[in-house]
C-alpha atoms as a PDB file:
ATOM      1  CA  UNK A   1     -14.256  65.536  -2.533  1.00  0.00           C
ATOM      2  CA  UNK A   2     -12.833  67.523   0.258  1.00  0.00           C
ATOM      3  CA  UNK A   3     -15.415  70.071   1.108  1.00  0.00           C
ATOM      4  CA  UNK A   4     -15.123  72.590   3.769  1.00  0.00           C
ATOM      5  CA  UNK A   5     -17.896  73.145   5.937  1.00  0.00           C
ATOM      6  CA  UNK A   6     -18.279  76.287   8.656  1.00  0.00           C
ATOM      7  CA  UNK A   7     -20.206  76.448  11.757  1.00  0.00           C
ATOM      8  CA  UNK A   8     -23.093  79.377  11.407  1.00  0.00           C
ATOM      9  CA  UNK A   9     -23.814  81.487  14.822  1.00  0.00           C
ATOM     10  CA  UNK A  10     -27.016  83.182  14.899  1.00  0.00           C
ATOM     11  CA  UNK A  11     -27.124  86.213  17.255  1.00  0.00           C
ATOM     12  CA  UNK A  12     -30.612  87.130  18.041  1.00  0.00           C
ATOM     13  CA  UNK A  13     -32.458  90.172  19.746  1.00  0.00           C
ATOM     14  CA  UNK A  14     -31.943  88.876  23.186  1.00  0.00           C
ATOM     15  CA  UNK A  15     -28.333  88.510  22.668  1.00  0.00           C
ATOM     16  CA  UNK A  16     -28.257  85.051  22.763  1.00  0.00           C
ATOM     17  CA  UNK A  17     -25.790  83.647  19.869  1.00  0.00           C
ATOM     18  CA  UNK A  18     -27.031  79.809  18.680  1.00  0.00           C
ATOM     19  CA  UNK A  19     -23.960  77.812  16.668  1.00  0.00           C
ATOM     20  CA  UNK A  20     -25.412  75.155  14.873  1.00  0.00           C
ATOM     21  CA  UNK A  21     -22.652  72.465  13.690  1.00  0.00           C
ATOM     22  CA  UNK A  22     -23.353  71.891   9.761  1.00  0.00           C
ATOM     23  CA  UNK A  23     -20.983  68.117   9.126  1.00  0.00           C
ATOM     24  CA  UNK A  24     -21.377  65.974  11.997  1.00  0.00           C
ATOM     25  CA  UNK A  25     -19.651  62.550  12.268  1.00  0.00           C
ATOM     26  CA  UNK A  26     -16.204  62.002  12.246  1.00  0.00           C
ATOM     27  CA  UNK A  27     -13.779  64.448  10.374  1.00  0.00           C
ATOM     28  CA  UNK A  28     -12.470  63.707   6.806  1.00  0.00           C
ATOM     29  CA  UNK A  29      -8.460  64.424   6.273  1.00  0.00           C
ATOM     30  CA  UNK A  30      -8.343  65.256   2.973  1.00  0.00           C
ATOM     31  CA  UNK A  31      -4.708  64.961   2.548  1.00  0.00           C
ATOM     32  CA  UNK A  32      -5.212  61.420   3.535  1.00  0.00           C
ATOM     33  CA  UNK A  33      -3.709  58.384   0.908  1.00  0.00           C
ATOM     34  CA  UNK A  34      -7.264  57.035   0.974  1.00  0.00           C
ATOM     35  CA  UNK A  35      -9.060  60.381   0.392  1.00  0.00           C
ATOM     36  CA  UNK A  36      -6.381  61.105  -2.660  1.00  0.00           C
ATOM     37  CA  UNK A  37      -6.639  57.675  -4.466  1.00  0.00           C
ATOM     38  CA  UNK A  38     -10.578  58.223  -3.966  1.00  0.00           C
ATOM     39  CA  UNK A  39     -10.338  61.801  -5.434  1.00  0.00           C
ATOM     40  CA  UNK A  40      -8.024  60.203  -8.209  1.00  0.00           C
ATOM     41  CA  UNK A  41     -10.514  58.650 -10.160  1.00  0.00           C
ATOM     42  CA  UNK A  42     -14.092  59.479  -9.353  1.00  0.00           C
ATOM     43  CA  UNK A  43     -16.766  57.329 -10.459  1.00  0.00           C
ATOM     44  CA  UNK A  44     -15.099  54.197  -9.838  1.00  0.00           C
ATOM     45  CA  UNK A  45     -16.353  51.944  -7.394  1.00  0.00           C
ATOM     46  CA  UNK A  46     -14.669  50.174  -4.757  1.00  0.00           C
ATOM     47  CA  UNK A  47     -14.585  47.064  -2.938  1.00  0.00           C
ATOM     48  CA  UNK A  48     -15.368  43.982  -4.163  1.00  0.00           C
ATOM     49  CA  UNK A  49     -15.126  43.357  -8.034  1.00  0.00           C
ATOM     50  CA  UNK A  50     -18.347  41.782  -9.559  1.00  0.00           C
ATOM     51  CA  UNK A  51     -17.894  38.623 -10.927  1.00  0.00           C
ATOM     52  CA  UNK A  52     -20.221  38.654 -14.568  1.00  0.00           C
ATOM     53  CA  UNK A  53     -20.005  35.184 -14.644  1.00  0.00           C
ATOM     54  CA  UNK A  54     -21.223  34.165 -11.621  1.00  0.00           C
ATOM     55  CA  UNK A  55     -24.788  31.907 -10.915  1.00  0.00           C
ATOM     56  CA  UNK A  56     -26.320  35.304  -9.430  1.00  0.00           C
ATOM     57  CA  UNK A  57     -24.984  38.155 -12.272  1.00  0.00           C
ATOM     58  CA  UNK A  58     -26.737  35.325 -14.823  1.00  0.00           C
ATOM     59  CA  UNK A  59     -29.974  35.685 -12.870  1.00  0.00           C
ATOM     60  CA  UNK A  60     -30.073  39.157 -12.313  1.00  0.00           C
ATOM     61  CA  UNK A  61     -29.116  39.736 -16.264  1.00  0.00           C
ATOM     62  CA  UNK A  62     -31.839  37.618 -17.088  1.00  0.00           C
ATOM     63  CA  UNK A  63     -34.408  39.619 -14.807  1.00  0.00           C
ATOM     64  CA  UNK A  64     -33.346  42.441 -16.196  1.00  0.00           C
ATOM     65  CA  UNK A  65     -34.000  41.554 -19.365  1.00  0.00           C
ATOM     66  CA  UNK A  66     -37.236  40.107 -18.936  1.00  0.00           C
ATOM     67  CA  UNK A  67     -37.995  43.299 -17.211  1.00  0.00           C
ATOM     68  CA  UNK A  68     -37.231  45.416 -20.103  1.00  0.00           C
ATOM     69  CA  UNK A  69     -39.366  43.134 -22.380  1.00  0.00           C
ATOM     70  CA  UNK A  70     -42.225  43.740 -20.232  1.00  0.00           C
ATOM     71  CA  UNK A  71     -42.483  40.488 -18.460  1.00  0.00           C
ATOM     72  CA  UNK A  72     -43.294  39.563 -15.076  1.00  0.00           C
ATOM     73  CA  UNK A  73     -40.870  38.408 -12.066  1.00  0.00           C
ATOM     74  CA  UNK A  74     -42.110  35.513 -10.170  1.00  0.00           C
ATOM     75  CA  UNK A  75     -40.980  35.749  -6.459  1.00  0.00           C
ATOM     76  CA  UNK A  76     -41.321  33.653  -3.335  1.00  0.00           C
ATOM     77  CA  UNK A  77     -43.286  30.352  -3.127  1.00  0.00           C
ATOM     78  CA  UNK A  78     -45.663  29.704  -5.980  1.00  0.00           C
ATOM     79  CA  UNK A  79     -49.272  29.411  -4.526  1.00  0.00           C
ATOM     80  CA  UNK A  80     -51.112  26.598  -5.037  1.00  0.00           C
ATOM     81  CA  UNK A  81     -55.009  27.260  -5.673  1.00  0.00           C
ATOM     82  CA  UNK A  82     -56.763  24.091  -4.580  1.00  0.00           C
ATOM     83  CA  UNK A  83     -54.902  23.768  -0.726  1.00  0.00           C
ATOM     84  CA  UNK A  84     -57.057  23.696   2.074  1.00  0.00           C
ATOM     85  CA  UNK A  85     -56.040  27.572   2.993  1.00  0.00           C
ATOM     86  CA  UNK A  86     -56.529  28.895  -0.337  1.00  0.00           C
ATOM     87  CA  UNK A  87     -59.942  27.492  -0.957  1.00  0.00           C
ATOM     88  CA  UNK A  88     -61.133  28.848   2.847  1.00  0.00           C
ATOM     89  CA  UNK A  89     -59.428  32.295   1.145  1.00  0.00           C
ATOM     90  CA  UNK A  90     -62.011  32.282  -1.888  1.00  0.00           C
ATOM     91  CA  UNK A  91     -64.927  31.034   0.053  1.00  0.00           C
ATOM     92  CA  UNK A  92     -64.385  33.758   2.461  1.00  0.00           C
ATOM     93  CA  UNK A  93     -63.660  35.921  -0.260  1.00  0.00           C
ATOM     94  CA  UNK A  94     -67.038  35.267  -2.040  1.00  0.00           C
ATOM     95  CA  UNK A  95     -69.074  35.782   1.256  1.00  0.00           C
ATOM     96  CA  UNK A  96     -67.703  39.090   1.396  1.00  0.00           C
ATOM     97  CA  UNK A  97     -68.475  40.283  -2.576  1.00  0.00           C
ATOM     98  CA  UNK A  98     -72.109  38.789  -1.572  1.00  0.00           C
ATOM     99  CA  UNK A  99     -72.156  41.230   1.231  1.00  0.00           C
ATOM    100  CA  UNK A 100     -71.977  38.931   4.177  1.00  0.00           C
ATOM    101  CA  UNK A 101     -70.800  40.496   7.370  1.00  0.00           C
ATOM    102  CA  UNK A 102     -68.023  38.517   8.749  1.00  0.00           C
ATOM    103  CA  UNK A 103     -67.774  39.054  12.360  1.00  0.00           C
ATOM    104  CA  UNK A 104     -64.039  39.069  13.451  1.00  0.00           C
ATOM    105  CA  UNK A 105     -62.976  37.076  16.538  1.00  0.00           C
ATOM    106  CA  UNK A 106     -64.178  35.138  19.242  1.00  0.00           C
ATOM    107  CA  UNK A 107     -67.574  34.696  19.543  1.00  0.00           C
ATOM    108  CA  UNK A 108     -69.092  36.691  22.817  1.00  0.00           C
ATOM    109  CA  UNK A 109     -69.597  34.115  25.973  1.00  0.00           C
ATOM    110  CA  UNK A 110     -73.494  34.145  26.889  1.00  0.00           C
ATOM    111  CA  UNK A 111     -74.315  34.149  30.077  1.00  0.00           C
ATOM    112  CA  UNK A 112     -77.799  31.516  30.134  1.00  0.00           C
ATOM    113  CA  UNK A 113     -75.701  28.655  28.500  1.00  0.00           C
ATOM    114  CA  UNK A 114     -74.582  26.137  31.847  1.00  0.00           C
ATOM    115  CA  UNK A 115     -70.886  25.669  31.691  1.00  0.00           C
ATOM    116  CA  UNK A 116     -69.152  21.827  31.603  1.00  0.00           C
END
């Protein structure tokens, strides 16, 4: 895992000579205990063991699965056809397949109409 990395300088015809830093961020020891044991045994994750048993591992095993089977995964809040918001959806759906124009907004003030 330790990789060394060099700084390239470009000279060019004006005599100008451009170093561009290749790593940035903070330096890696790699004599470090933490770099070593990391080096050790790559592949193997650390931090927090996954618990197979838990609630959430269940779930996500089952997803999976129905995933691979070819089935669907239901997420968020189920809609319900026949509120009040989805029926306005359709309808305004349907005038737009029938080729209704559907003016967007506020409807323009006229000037003629007296005011209250």
């Amino acid at each position: 895992m330790s990789v060394s990395f060099q700084a390239s300088t470009t000279t060019f015809e004006n005599q100008i000579n451009f170093t561009t830093k290749v790593r940035t961020g903070r330096p890696v020891d790699p004599n470090s205990k933490r770099q070593q044991r990391l080096n050790s045994a790559p592949g193997v994750r650390t931090g927090r063991p996954i618990n197979p048993n838990s609630k959430r591992q269940q779930r996500l095993a089952k997803q999976a699965q129905r995933i691979a089977q070819g089935g669907e995964i239901k997420r968020g809040r189920p809609v319900n056809p026949t509120s009040k918001r989805q029926l306005a959806i359709a309808e305004r759906q349907a005038l737009l397949d029938a080729g209704v124009v559907i003016k967007r907004g506020r409807p323009a003030k006229k000037e003629n109409q007296p005011t209250k």
